[in-house]
PDB file of N, CA and C in Angstrom:
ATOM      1  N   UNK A   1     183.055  16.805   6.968  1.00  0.00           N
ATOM      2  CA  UNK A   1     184.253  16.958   7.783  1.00  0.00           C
ATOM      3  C   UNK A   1     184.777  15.578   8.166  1.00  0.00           C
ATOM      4  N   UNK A   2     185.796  14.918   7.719  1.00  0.00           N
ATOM      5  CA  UNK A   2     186.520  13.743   8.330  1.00  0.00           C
ATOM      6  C   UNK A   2     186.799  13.915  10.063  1.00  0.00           C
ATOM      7  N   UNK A   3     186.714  12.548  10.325  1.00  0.00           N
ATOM      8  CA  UNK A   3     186.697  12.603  12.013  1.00  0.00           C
ATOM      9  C   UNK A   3     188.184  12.018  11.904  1.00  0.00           C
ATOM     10  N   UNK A   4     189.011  12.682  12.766  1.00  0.00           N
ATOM     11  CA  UNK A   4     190.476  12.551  13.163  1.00  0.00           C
ATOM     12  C   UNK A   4     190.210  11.978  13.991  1.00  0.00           C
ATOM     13  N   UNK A   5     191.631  10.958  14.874  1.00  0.00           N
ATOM     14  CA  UNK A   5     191.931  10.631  15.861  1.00  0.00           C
ATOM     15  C   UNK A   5     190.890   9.457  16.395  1.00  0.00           C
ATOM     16  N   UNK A   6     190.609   8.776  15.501  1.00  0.00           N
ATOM     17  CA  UNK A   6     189.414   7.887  15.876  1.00  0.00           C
ATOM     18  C   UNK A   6     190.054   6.728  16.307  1.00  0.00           C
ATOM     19  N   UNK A   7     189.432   5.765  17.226  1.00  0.00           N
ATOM     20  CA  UNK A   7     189.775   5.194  18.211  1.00  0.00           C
ATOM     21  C   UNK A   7     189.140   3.933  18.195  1.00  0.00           C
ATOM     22  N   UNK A   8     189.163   2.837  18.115  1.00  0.00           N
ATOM     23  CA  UNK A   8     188.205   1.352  17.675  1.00  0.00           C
ATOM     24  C   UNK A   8     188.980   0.707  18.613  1.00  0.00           C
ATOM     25  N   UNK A   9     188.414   0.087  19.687  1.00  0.00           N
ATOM     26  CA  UNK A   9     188.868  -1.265  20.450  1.00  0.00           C
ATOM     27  C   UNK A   9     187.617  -1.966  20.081  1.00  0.00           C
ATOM     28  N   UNK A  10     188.358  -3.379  20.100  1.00  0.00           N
ATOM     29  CA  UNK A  10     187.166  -4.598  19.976  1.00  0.00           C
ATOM     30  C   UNK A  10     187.633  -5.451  20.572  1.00  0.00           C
ATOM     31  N   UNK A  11     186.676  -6.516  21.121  1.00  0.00           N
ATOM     32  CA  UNK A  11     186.666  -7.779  21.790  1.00  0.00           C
ATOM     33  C   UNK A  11     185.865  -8.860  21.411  1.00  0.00           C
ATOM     34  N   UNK A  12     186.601 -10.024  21.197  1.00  0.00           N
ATOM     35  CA  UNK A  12     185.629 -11.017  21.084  1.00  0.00           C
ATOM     36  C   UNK A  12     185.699 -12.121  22.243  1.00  0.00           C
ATOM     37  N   UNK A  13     184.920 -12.542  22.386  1.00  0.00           N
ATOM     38  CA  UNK A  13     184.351 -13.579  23.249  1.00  0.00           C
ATOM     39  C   UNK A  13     183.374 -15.149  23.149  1.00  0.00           C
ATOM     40  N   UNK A  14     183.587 -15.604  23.781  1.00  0.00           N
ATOM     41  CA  UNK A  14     182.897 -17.254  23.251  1.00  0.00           C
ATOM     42  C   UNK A  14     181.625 -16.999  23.930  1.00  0.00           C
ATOM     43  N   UNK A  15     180.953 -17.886  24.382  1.00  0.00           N
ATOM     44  CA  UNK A  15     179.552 -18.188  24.243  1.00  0.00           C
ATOM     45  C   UNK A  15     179.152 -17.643  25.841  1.00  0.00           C
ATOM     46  N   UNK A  16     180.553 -18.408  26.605  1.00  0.00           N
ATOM     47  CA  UNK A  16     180.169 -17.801  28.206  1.00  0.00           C
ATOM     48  C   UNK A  16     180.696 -16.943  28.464  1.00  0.00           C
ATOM     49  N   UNK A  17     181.324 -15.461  27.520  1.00  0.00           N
ATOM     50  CA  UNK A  17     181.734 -14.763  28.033  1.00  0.00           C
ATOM     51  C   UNK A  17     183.083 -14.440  28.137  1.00  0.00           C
ATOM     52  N   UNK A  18     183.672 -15.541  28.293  1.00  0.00           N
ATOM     53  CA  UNK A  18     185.797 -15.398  28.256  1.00  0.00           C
ATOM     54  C   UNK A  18     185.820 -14.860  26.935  1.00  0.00           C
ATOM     55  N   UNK A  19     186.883 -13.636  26.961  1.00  0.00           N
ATOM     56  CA  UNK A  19     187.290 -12.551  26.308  1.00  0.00           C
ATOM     57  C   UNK A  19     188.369 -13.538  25.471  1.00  0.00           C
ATOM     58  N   UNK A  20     188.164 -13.727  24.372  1.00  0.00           N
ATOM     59  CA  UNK A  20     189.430 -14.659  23.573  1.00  0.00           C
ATOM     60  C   UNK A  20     190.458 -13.445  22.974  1.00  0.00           C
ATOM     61  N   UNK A  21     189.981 -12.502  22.692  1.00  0.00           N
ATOM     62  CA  UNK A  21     191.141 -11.538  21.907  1.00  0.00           C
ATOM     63  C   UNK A  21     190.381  -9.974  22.147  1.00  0.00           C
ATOM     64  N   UNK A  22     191.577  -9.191  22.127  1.00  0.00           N
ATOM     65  CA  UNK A  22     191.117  -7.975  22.387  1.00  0.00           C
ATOM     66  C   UNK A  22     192.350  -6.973  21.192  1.00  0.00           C
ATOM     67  N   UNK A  23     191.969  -6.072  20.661  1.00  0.00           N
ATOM     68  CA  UNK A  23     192.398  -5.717  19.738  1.00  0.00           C
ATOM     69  C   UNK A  23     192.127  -3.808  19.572  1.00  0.00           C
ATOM     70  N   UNK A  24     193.001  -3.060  19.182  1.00  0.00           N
ATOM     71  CA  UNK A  24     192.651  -1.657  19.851  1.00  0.00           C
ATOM     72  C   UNK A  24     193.586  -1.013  18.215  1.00  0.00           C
ATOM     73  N   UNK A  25     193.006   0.163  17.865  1.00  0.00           N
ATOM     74  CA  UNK A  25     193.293   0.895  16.872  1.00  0.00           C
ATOM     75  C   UNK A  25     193.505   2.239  16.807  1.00  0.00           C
ATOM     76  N   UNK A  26     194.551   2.849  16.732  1.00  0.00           N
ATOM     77  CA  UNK A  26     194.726   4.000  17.252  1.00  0.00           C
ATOM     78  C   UNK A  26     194.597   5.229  15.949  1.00  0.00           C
ATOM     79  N   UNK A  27     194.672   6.411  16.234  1.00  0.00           N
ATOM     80  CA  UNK A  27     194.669   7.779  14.900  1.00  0.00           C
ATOM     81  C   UNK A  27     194.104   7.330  13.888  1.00  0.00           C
ATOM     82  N   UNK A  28     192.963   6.854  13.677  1.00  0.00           N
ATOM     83  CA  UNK A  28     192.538   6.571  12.684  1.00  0.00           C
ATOM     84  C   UNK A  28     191.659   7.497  12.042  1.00  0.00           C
ATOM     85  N   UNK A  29     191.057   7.934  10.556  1.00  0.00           N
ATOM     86  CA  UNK A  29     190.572   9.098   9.834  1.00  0.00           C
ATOM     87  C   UNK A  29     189.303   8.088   9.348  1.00  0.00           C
ATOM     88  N   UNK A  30     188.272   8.789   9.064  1.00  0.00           N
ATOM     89  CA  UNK A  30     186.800   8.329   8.722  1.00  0.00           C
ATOM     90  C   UNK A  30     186.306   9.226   8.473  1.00  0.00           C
ATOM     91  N   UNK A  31     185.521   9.265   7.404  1.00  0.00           N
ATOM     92  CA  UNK A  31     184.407  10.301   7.016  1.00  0.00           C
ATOM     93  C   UNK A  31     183.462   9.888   7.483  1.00  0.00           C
ATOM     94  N   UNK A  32     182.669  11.021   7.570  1.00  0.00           N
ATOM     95  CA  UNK A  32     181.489  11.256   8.361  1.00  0.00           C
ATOM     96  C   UNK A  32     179.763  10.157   7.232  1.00  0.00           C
ATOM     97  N   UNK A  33     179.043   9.144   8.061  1.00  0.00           N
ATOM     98  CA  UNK A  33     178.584   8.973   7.648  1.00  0.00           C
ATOM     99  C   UNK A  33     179.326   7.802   6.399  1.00  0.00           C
ATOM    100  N   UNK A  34     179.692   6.619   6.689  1.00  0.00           N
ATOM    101  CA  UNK A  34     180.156   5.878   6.126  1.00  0.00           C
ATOM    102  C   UNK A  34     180.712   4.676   6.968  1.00  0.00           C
ATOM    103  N   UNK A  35     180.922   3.761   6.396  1.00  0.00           N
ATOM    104  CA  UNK A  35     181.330   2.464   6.786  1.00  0.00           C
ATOM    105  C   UNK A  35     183.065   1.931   6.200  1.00  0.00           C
ATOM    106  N   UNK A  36     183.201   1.217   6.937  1.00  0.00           N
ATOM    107  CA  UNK A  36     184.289   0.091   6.772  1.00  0.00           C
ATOM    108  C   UNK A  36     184.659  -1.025   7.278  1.00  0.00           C
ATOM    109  N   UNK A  37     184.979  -1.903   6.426  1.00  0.00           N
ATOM    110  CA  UNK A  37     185.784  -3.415   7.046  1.00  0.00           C
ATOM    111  C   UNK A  37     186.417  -3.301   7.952  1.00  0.00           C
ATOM    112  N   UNK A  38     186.417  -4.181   9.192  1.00  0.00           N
ATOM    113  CA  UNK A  38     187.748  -3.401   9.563  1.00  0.00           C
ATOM    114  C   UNK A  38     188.773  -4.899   9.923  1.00  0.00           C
ATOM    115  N   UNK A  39     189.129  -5.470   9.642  1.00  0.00           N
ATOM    116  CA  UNK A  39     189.927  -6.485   9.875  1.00  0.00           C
ATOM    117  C   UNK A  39     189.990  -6.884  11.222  1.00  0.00           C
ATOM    118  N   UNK A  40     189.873  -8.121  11.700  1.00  0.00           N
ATOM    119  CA  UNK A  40     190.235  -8.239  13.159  1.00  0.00           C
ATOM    120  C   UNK A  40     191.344  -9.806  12.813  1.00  0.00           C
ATOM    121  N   UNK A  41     192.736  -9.339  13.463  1.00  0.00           N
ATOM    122  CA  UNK A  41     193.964 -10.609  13.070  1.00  0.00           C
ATOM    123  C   UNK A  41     193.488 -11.597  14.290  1.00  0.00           C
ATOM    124  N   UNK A  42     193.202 -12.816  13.484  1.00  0.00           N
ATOM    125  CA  UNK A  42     192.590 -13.692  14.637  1.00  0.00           C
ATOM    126  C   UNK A  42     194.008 -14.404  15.552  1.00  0.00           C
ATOM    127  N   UNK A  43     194.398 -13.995  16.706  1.00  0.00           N
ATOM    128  CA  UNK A  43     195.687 -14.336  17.656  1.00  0.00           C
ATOM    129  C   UNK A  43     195.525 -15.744  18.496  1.00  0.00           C
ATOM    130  N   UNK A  44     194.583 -16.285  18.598  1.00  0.00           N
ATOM    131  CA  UNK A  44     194.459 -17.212  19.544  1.00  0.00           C
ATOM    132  C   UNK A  44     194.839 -18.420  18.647  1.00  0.00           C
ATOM    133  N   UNK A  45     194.692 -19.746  19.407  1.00  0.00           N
ATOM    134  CA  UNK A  45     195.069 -20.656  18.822  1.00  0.00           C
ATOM    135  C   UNK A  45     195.000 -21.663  17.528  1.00  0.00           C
ATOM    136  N   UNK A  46     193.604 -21.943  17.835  1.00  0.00           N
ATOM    137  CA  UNK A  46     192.819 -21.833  16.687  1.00  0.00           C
ATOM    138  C   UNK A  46     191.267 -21.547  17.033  1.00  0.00           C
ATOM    139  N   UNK A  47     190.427 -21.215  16.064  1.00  0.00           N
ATOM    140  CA  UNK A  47     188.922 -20.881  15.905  1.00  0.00           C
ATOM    141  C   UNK A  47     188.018 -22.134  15.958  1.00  0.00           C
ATOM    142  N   UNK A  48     187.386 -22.263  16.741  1.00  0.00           N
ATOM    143  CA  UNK A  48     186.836 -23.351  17.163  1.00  0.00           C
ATOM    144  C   UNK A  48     184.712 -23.000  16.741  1.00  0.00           C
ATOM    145  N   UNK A  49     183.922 -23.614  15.994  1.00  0.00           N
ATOM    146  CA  UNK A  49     182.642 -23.317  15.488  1.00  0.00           C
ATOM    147  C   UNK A  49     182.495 -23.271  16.566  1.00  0.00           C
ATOM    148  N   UNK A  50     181.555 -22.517  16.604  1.00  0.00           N
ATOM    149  CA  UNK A  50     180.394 -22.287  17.958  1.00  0.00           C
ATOM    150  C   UNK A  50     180.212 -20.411  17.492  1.00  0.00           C
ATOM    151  N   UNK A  51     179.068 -20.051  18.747  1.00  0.00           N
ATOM    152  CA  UNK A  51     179.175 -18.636  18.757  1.00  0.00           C
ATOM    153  C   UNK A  51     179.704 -17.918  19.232  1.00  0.00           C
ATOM    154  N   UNK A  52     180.006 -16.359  18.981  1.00  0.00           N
ATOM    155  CA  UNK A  52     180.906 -15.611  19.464  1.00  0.00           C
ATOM    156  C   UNK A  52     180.358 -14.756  19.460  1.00  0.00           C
ATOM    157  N   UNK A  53     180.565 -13.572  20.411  1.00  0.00           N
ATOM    158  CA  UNK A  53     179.839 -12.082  20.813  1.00  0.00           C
ATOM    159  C   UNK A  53     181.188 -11.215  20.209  1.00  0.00           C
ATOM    160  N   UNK A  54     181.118  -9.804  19.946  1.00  0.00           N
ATOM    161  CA  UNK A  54     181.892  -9.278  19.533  1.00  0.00           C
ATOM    162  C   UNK A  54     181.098  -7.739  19.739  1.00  0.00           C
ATOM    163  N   UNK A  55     182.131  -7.013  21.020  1.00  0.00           N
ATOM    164  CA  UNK A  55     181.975  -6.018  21.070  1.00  0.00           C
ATOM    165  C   UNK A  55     183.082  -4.966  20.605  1.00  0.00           C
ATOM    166  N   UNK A  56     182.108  -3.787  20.322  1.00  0.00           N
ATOM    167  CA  UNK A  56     183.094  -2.643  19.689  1.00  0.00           C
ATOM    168  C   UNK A  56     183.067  -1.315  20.038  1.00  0.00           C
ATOM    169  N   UNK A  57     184.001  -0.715  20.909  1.00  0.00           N
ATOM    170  CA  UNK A  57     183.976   0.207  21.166  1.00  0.00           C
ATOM    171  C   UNK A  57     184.737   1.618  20.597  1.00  0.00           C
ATOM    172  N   UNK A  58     184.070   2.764  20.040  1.00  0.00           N
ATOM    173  CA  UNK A  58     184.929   3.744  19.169  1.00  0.00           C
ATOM    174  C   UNK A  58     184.990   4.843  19.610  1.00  0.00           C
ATOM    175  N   UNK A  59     185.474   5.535  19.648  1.00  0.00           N
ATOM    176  CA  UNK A  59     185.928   6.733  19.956  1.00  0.00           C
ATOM    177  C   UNK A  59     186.471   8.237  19.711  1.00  0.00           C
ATOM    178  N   UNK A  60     186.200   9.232  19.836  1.00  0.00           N
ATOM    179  CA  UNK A  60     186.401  10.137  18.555  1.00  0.00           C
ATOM    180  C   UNK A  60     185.981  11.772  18.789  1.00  0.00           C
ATOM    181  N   UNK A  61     186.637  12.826  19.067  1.00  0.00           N
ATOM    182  CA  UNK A  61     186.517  14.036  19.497  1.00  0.00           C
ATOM    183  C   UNK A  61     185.087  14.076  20.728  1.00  0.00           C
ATOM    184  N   UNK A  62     185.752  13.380  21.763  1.00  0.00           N
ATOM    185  CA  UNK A  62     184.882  13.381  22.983  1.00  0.00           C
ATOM    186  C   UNK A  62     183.687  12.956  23.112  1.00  0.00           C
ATOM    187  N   UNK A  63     182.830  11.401  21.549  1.00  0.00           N
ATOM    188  CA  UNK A  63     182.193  11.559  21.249  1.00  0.00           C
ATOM    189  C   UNK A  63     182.511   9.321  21.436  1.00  0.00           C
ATOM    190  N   UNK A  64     181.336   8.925  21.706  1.00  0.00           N
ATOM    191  CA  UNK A  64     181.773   7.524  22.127  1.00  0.00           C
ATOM    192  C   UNK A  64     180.549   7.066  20.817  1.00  0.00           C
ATOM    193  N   UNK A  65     180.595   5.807  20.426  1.00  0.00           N
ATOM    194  CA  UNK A  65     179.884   4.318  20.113  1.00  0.00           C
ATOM    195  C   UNK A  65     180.330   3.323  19.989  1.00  0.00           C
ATOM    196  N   UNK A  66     178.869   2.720  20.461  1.00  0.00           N
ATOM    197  CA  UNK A  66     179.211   1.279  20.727  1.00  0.00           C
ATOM    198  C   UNK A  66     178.560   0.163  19.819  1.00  0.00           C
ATOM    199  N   UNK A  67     179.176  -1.039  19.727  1.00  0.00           N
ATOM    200  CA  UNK A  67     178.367  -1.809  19.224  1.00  0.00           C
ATOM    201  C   UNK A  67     178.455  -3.636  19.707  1.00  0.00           C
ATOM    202  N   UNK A  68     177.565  -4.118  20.318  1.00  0.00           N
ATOM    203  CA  UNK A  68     177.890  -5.740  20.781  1.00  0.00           C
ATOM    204  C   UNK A  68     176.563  -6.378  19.763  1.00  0.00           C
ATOM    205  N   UNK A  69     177.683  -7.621  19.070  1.00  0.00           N
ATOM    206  CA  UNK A  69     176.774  -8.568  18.008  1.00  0.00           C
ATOM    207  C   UNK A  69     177.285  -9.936  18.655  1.00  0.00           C
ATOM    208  N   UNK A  70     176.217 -10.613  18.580  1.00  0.00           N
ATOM    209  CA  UNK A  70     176.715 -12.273  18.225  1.00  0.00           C
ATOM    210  C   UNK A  70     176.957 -12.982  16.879  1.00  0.00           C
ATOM    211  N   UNK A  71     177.730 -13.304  16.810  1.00  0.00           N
ATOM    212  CA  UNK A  71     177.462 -14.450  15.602  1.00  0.00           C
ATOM    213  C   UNK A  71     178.349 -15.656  15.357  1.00  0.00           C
ATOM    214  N   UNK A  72     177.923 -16.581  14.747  1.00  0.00           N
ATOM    215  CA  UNK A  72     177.706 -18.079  14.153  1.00  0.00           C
ATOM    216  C   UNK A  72     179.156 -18.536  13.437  1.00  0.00           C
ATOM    217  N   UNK A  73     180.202 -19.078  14.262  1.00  0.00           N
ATOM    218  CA  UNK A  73     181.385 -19.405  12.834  1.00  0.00           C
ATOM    219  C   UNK A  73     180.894 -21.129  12.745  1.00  0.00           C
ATOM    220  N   UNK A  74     180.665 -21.304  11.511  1.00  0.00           N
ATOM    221  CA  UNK A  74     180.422 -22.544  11.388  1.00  0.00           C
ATOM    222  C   UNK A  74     181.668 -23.888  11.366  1.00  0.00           C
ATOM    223  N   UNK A  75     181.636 -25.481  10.927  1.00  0.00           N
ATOM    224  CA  UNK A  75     182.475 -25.693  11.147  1.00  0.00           C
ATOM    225  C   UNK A  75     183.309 -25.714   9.816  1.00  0.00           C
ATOM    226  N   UNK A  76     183.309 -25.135   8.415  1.00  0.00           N
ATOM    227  CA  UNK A  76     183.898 -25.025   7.347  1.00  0.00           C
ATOM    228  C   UNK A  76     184.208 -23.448   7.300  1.00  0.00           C
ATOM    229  N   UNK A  77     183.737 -22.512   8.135  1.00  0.00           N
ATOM    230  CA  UNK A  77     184.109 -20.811   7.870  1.00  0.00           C
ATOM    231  C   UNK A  77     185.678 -20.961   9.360  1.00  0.00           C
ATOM    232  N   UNK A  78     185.526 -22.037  10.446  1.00  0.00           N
ATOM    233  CA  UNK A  78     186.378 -22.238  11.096  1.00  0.00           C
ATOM    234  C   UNK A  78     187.515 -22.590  10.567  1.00  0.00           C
ATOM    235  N   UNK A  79     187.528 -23.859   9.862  1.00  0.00           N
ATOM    236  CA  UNK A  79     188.488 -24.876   9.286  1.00  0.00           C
ATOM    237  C   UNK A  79     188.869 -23.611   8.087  1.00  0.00           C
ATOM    238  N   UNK A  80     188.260 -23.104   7.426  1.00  0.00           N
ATOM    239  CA  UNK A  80     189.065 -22.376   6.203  1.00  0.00           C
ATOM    240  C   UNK A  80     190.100 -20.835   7.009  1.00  0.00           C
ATOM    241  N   UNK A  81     189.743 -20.446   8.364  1.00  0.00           N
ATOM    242  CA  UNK A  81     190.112 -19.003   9.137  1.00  0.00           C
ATOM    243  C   UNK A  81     191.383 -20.131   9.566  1.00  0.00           C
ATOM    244  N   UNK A  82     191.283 -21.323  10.183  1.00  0.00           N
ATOM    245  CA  UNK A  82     192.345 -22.279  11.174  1.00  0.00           C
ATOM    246  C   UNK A  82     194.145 -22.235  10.097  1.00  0.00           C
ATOM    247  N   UNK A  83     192.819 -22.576   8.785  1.00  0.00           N
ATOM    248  CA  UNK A  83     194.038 -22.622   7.807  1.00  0.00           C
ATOM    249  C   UNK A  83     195.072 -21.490   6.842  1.00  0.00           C
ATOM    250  N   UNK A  84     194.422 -20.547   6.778  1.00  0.00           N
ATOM    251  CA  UNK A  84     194.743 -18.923   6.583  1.00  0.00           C
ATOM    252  C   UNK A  84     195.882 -18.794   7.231  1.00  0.00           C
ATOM    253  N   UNK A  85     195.540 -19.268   8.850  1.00  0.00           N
ATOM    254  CA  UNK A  85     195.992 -18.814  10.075  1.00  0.00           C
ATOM    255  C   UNK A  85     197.570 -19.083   9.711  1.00  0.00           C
ATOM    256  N   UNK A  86     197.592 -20.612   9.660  1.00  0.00           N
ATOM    257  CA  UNK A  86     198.561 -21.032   9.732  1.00  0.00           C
ATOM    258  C   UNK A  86     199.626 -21.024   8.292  1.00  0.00           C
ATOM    259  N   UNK A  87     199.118 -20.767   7.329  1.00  0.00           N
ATOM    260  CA  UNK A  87     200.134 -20.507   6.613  1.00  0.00           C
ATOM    261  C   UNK A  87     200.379 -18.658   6.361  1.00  0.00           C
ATOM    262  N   UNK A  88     199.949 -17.927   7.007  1.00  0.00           N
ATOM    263  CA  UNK A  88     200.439 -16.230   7.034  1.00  0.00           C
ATOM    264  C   UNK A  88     201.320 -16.386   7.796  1.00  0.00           C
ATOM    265  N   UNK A  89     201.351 -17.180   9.447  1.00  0.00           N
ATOM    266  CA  UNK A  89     202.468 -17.470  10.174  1.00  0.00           C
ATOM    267  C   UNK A  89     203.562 -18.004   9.378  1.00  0.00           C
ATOM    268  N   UNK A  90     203.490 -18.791   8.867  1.00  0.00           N
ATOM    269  CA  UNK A  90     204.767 -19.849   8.146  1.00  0.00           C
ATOM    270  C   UNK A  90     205.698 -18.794   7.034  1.00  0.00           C
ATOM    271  N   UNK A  91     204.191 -18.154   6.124  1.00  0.00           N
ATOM    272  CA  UNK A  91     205.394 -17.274   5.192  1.00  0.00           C
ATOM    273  C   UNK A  91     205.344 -15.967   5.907  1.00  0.00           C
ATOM    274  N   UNK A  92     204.928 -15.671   6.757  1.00  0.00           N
ATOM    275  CA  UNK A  92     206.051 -14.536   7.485  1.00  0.00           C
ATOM    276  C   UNK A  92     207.736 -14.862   8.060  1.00  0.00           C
ATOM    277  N   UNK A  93     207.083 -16.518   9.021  1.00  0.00           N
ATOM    278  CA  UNK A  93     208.387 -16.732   9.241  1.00  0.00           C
ATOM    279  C   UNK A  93     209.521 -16.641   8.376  1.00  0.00           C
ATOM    280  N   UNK A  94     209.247 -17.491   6.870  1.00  0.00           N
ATOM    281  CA  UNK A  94     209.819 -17.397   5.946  1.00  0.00           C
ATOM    282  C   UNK A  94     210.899 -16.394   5.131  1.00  0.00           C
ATOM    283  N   UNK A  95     209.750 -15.478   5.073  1.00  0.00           N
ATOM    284  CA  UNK A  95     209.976 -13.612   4.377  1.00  0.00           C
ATOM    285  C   UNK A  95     211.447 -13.666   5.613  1.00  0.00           C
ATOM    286  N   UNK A  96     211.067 -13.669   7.130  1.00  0.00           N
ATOM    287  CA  UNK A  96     212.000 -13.337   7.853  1.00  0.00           C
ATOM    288  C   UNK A  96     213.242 -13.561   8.163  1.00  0.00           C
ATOM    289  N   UNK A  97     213.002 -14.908   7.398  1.00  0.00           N
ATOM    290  CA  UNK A  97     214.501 -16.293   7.249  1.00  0.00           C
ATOM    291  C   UNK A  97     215.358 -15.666   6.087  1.00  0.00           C
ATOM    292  N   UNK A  98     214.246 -15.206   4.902  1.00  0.00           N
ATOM    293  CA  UNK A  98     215.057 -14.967   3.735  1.00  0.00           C
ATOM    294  C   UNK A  98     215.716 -13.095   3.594  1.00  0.00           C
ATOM    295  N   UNK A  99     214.491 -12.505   4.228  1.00  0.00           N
ATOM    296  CA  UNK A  99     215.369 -10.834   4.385  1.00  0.00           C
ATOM    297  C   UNK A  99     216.582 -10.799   5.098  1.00  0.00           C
ATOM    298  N   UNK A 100     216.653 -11.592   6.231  1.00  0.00           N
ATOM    299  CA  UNK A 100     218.012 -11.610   6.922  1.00  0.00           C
ATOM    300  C   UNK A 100     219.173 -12.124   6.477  1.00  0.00           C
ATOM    301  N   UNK A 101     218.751 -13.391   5.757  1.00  0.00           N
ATOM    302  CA  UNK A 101     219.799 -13.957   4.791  1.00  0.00           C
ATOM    303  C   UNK A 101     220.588 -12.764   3.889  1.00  0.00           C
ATOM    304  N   UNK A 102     219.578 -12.025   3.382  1.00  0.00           N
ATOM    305  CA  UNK A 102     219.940 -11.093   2.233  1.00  0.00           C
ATOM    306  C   UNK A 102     220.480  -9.934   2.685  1.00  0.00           C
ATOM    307  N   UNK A 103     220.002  -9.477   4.123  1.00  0.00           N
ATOM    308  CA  UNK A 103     220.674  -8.213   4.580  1.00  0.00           C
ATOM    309  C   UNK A 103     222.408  -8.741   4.922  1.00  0.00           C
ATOM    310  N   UNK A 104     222.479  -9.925   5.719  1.00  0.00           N
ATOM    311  CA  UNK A 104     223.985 -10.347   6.020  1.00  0.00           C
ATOM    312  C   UNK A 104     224.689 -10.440   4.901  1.00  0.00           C
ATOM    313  N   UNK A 105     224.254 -10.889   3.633  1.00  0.00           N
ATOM    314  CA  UNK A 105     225.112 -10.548   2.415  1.00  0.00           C
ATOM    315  C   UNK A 105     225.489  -9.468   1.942  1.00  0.00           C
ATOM    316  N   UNK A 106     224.608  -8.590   1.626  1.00  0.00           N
ATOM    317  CA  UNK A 106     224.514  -7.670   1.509  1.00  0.00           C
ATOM    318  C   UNK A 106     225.744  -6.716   2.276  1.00  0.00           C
ATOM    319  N   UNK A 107     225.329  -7.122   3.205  1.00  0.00           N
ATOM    320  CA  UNK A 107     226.864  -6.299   4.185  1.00  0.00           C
ATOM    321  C   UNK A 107     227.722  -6.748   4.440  1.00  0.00           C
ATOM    322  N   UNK A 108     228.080  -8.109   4.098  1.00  0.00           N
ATOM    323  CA  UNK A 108     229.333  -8.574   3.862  1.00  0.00           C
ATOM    324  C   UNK A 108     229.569  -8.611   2.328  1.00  0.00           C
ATOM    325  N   UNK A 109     229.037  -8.233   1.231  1.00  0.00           N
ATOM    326  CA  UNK A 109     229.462  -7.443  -0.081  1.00  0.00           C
ATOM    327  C   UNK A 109     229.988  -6.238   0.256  1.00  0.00           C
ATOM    328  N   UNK A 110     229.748  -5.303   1.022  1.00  0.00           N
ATOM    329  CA  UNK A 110     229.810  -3.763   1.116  1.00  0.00           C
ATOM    330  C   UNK A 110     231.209  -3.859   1.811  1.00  0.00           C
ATOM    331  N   UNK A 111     231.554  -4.892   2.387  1.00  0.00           N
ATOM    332  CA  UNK A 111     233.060  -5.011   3.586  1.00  0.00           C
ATOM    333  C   UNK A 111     234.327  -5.491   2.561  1.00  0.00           C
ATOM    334  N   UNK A 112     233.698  -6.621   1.777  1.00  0.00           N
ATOM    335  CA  UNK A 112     234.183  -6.556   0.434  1.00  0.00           C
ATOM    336  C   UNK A 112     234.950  -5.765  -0.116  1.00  0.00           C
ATOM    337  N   UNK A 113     234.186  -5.459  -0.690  1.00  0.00           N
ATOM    338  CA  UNK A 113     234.395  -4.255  -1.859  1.00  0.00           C
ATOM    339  C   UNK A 113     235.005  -2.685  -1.159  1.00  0.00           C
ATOM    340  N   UNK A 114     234.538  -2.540   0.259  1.00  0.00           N
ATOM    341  CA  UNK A 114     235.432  -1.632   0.783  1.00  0.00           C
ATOM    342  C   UNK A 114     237.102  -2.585   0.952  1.00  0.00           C
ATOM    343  N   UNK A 115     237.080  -3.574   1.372  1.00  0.00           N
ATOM    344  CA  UNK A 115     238.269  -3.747   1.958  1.00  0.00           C
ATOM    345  C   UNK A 115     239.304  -4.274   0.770  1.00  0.00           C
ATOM    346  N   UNK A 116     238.354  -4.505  -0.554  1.00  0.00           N
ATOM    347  CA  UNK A 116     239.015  -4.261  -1.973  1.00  0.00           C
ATOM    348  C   UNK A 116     239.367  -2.909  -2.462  1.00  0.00           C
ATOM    349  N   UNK A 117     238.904  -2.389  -1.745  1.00  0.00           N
ATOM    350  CA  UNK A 117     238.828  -0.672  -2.504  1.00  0.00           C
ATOM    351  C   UNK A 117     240.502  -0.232  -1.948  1.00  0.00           C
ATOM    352  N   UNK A 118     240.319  -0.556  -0.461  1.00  0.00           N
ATOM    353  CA  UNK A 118     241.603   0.257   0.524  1.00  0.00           C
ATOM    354  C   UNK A 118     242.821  -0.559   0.161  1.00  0.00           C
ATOM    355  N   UNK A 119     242.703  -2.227  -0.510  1.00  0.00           N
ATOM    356  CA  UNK A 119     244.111  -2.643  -0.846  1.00  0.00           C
ATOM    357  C   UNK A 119     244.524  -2.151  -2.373  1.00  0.00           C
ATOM    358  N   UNK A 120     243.458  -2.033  -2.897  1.00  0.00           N
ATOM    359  CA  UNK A 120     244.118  -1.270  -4.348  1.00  0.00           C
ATOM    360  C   UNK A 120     244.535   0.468  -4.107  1.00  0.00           C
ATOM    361  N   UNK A 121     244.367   0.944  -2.898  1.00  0.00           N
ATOM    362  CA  UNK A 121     245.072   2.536  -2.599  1.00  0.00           C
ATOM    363  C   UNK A 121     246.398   2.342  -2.492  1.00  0.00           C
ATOM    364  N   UNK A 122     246.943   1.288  -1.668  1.00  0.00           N
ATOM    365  CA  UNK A 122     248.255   1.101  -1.272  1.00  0.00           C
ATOM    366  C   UNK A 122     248.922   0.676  -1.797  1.00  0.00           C
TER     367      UNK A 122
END
């Protein structure tokens, strides 16, 4: 039976405890007895080596688990996440520079070609 409506918040935290990111997942489907990745989008500034705790809390037809791990980002698994970071930001910005470009054309073709259409009626 797949579990509906499943529910994943997570938190991570540095070494003393300050909560660096908190992250929550809503209607999600899982079969019973199985695993998955689950991505966590790293939001803070940048990832700094040291350790980190990472708790996980799930949720799911009135039915809870939990899970808190520590672990180890070194200083080359940091520097390669720092740099990811920063160029997904850049070509999103990008994508966003260039869809808008293309939608304003786009609809000033369509004003065009209508307002070509209505002088060849008359």
């Amino acid at each position: 039976m797949i579990v509906s409506g499943l529910s994943v918040k997570t938190q991570i935290m540095d070494s003393s405890g300050k909560v660096l990111q908190t992250d929550q997942k809503k209607n999600m489907r899982m079969a019973p007895n199985s695993n998955f990745d689950m991505p966590v989008v790293w939001k803070a500034a940048e990832m700094q080596p040291g350790t980190y705790r990472m708790k996980i809390l799930a949720k799911a037809g009135g039915k809870h688990w939990s899970a808190d791990r520590a672990f180890v980002i070194k200083s080359g698994e940091a520097a390669v996440v720092n740099q990811s970071t920063e160029k997904t930001e850049a070509s999103k910005f990008n994508y966003g520079w260039i869809g808008g470009a293309f939608l304003i054309l786009l609809v000033a073709a369509v004003f065009y070609w209508l307002g070509k259409r209505q002088r060849n009626r008359k």
